[in-house]
Protein backbone atom coordinates (compact mmCIF):
# COMPACT_ATOMS: atom_id res chain seq x y z
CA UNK A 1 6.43 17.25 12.87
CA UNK A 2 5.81 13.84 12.20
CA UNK A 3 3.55 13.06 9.09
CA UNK A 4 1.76 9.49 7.88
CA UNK A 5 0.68 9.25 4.71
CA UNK A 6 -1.01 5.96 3.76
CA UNK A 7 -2.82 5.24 0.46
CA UNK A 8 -4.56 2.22 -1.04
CA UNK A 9 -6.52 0.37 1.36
CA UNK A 10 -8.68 -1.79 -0.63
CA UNK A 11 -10.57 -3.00 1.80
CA UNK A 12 -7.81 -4.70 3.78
CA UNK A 13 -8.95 -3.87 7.36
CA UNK A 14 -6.11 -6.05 9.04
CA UNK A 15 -3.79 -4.56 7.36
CA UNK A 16 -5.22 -0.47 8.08
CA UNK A 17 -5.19 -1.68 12.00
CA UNK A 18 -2.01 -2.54 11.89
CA UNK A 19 -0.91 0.58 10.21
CA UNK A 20 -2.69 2.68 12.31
CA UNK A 21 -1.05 1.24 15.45
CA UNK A 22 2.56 1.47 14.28
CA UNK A 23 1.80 5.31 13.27
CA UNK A 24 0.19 5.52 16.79
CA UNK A 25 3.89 4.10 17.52
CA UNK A 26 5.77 6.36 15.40
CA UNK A 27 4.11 9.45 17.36
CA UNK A 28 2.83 10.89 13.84
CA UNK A 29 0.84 13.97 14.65
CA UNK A 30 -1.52 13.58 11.17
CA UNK A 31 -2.64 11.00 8.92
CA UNK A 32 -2.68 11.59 5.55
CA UNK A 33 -4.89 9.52 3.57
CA UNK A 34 -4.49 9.21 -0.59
CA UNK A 35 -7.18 7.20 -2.10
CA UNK A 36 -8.90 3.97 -2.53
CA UNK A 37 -10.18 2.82 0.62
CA UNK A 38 -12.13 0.08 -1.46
CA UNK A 39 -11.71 -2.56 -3.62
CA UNK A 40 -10.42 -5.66 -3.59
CA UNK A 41 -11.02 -6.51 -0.05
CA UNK A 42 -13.95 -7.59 2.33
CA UNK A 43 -14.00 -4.47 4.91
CA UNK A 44 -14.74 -1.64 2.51
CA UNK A 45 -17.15 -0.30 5.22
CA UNK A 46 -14.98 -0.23 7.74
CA UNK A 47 -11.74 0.97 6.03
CA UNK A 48 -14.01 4.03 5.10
CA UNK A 49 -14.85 4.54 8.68
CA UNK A 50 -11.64 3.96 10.31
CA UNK A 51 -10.11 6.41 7.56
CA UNK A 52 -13.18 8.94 7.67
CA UNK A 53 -12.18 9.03 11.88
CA UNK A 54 -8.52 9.13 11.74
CA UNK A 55 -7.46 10.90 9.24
CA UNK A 56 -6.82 14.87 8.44
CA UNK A 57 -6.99 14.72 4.76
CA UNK A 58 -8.86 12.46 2.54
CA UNK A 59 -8.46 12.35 -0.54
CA UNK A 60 -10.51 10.02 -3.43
CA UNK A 61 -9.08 7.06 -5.48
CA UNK A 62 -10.08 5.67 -9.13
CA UNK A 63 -11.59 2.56 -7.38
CA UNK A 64 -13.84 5.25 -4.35
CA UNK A 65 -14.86 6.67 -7.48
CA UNK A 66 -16.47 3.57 -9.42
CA UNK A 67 -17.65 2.62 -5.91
CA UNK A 68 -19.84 5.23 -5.82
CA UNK A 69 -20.75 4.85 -9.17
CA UNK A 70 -19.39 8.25 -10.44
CA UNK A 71 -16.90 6.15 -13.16
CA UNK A 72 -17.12 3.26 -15.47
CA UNK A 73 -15.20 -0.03 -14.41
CA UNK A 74 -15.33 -1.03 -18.18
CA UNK A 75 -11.68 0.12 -18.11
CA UNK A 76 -10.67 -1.99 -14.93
CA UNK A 77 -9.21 -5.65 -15.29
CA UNK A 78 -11.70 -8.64 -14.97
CA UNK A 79 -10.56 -9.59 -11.17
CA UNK A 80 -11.13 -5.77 -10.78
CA UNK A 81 -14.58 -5.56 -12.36
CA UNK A 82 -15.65 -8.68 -9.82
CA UNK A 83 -14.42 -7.11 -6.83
CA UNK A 84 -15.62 -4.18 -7.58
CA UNK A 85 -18.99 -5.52 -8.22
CA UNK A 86 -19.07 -7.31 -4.56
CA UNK A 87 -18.06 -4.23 -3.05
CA UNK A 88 -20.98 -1.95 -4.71
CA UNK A 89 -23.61 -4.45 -3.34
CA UNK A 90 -21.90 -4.33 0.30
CA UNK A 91 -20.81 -0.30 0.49
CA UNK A 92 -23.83 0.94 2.80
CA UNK A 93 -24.99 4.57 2.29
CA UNK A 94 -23.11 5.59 5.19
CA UNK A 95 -20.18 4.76 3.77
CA UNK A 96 -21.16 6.30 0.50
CA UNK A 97 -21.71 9.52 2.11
CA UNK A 98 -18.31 9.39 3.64
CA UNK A 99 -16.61 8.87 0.55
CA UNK A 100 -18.43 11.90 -1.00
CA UNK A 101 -16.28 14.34 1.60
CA UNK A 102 -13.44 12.83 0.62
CA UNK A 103 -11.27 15.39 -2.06
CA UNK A 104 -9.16 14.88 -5.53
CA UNK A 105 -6.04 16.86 -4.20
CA UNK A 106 -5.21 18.57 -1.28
CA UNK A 107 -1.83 21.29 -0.02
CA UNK A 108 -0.32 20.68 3.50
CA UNK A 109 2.82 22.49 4.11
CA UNK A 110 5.21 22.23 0.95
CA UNK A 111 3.14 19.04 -0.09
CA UNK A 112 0.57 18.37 -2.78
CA UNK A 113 -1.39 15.55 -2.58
CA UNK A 114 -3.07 13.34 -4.94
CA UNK A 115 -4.02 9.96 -5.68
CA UNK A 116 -2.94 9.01 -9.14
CA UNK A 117 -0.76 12.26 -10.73
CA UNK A 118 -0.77 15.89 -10.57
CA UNK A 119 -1.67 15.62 -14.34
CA UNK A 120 -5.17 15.78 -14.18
CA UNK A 121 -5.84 13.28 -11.22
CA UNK A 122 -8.71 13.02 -12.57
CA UNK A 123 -7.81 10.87 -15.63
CA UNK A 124 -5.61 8.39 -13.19
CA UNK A 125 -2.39 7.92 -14.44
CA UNK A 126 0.57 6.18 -13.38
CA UNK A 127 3.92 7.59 -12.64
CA UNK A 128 6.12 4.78 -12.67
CA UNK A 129 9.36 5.86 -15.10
CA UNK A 130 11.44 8.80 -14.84
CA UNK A 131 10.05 9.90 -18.84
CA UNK A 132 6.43 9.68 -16.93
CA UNK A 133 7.73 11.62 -14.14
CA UNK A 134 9.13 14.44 -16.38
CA UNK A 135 6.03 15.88 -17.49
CA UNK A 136 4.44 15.52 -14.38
CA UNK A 137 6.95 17.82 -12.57
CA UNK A 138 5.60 20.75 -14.34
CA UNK A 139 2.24 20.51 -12.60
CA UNK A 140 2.63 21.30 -9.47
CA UNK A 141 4.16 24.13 -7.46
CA UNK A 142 5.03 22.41 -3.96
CA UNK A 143 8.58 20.64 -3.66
CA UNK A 144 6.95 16.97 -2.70
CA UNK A 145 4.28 15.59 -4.59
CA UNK A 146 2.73 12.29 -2.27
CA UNK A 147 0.96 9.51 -4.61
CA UNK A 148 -0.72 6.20 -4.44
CA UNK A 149 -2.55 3.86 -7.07
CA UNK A 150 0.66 2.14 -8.65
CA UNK A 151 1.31 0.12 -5.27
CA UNK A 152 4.97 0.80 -5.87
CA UNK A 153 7.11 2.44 -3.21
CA UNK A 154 9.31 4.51 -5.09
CA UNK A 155 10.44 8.39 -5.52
CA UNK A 156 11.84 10.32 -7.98
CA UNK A 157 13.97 13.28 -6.84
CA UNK A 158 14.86 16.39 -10.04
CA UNK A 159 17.86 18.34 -9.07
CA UNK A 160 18.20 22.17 -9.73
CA UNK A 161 19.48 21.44 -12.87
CA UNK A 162 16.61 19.75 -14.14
CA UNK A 163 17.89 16.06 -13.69
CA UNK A 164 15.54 13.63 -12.73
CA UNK A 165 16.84 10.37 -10.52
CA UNK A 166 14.13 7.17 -9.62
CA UNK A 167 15.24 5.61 -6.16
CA UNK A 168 13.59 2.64 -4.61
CA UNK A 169 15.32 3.31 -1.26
CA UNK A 170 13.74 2.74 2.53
CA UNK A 171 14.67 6.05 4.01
CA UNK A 172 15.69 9.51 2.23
CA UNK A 173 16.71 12.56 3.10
CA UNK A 174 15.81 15.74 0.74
CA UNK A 175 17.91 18.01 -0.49
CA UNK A 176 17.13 22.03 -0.19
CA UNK A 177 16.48 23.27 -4.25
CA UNK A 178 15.52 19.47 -4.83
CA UNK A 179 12.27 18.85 -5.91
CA UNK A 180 10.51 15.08 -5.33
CA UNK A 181 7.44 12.88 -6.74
CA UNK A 182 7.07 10.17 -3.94
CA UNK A 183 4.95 7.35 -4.53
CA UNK A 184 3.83 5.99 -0.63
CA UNK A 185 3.19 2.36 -1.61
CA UNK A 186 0.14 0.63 -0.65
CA UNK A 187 -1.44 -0.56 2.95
CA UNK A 188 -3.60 -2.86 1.34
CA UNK A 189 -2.32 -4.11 -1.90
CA UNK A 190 1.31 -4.24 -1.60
CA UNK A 191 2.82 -4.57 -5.16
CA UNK A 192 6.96 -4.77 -5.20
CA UNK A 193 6.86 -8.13 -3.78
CA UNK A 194 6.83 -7.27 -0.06
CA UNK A 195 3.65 -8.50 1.29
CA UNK A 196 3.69 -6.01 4.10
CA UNK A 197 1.55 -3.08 4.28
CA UNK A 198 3.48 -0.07 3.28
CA UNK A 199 2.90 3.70 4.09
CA UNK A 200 5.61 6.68 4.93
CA UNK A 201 6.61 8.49 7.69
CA UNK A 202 7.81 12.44 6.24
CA UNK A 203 9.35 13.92 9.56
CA UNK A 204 10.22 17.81 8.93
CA UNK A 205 12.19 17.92 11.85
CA UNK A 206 15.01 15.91 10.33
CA UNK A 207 14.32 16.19 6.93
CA UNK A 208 13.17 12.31 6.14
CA UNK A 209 11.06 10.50 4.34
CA UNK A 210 11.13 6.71 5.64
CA UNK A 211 9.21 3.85 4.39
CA UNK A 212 7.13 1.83 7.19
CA UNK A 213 6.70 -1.59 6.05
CA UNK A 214 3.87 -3.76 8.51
CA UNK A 215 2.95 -7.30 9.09
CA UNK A 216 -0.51 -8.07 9.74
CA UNK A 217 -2.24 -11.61 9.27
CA UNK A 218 -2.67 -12.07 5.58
CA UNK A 219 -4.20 -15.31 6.06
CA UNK A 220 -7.23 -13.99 8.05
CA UNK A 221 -7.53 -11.38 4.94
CA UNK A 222 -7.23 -14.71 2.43
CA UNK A 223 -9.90 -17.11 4.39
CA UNK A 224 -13.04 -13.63 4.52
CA UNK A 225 -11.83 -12.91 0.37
CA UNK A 226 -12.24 -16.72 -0.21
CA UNK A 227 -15.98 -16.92 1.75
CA UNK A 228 -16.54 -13.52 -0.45
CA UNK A 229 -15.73 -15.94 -3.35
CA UNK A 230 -13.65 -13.43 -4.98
CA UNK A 231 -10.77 -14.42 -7.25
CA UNK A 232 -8.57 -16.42 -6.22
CA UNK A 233 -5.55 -14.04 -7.67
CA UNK A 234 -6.43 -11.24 -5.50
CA UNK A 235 -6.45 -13.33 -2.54
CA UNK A 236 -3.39 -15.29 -3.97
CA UNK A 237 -1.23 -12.07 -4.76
CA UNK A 238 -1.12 -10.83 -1.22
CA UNK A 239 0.58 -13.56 0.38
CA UNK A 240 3.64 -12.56 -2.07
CA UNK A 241 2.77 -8.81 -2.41
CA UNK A 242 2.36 -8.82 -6.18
């Protein structure tokens, strides 16, 4: 079985279209979907519907959350708090009631599922060290944990010995006693300088993760932030995915 997982929309609806035709390409047979539709971007209404309809699992990011109004942004970053503002005068109710089925964590197969950490996901932490990983392990059961909301494609893989490895590799294949944290990258707000959309492809026929990376028109995405009037750094960072 072939498996998407895509997290971290932001509002970037060329950039979900694309995804969701190459996964249409890739013959996935479910769509995993790990938090933050909005934020940032100009088509949170549409991400949320396009998600809401193609997607098995939804799950809630820290950004869905403030959306809704159900957290503070006073711990977000300035260009955050503006975005975020636009997007809470331009989220209909519709969308709003969407969001609300969405979950915090969810089990498929050997998976578990979350948006931030399996360390109360609630709380949104980042995994993005090996010494952050550690701890982390310890909280969940499954041998994969699948994570957003660091916009870094990475995984880190603990042997049966207890040793913990962080890989920034395209493609891996697990190994049976192995046990893996994999962060899926973002669709929306690429971060590791790649400014293609990323999501991953988990195939448990063969055994594989594989990164997807996706080209869409950034500059389209640019021109509707900068009529938005939204800062210029978020529509500056995606054209070098940082």
């Amino acid at each position: 079985m072939k498996i998407a997982l895509i997290s971290d929309v932001h509002g970037n609806l060329e950039a979900l279209e694309n995804v969701l035709r190459d996964i249409e390409k890739q013959g996935a047979e479910k769509i995993h979907f790990l938090g933050d539709a909005v934020g940032y971007g100009c088509n949170p209404n549409e991400c949320v519907k396009l998600i809401s309809n193609h997607c098995d699992i939804k799950l809630l990011g820290n950004h869905d959350f403030a959306a809704m109004g159900l957290e503070s942004i006073e711990n977000f970053n300035q260009m955050a708090k503006a975005s975020m503002d636009w997007t809470q005068t331009k989220l209909k109710p519709k969308s709003v009631r969407l969001l609300a089925d969405f979950d915090m964590d969810a089990v498929f197969l050997d998976y578990y599922l979350v948006h931030s950490s399996p360390t109360e996901p609630e709380k949104w932490r980042y995994i993005l060290s090996i010494d952050q990983a550690e701890d982390h392990f310890e909280k969940f059961s499954q041998t994969f944990c699948f994570v957003g909301h660091s916009h870094s494609p990475t995984y880190f893989e603990k042997d049966p010995e207890g040793y913990i490895t962080q890989h920034f590799k395209p493609e891996m294949e697990y190994n049976r006693g192995y046990r893996y944290i994999i962060n899926i990258g973002s669709v929306g707000q690429p971060r590791d300088n790649d400014p293609r959309a990323c999501y991953v492809i988990a195939d448990t026929d063969t055994n594989s993760i594989i990164y997807r990376r996706v080209e869409y028109d950034i500059n389209k995405t640019q021109d509707k932030m900068r009529k938005a009037k939204l800062p210029d750094f978020l529509i500056e960072r995606l054209a070098v995915g940082a």
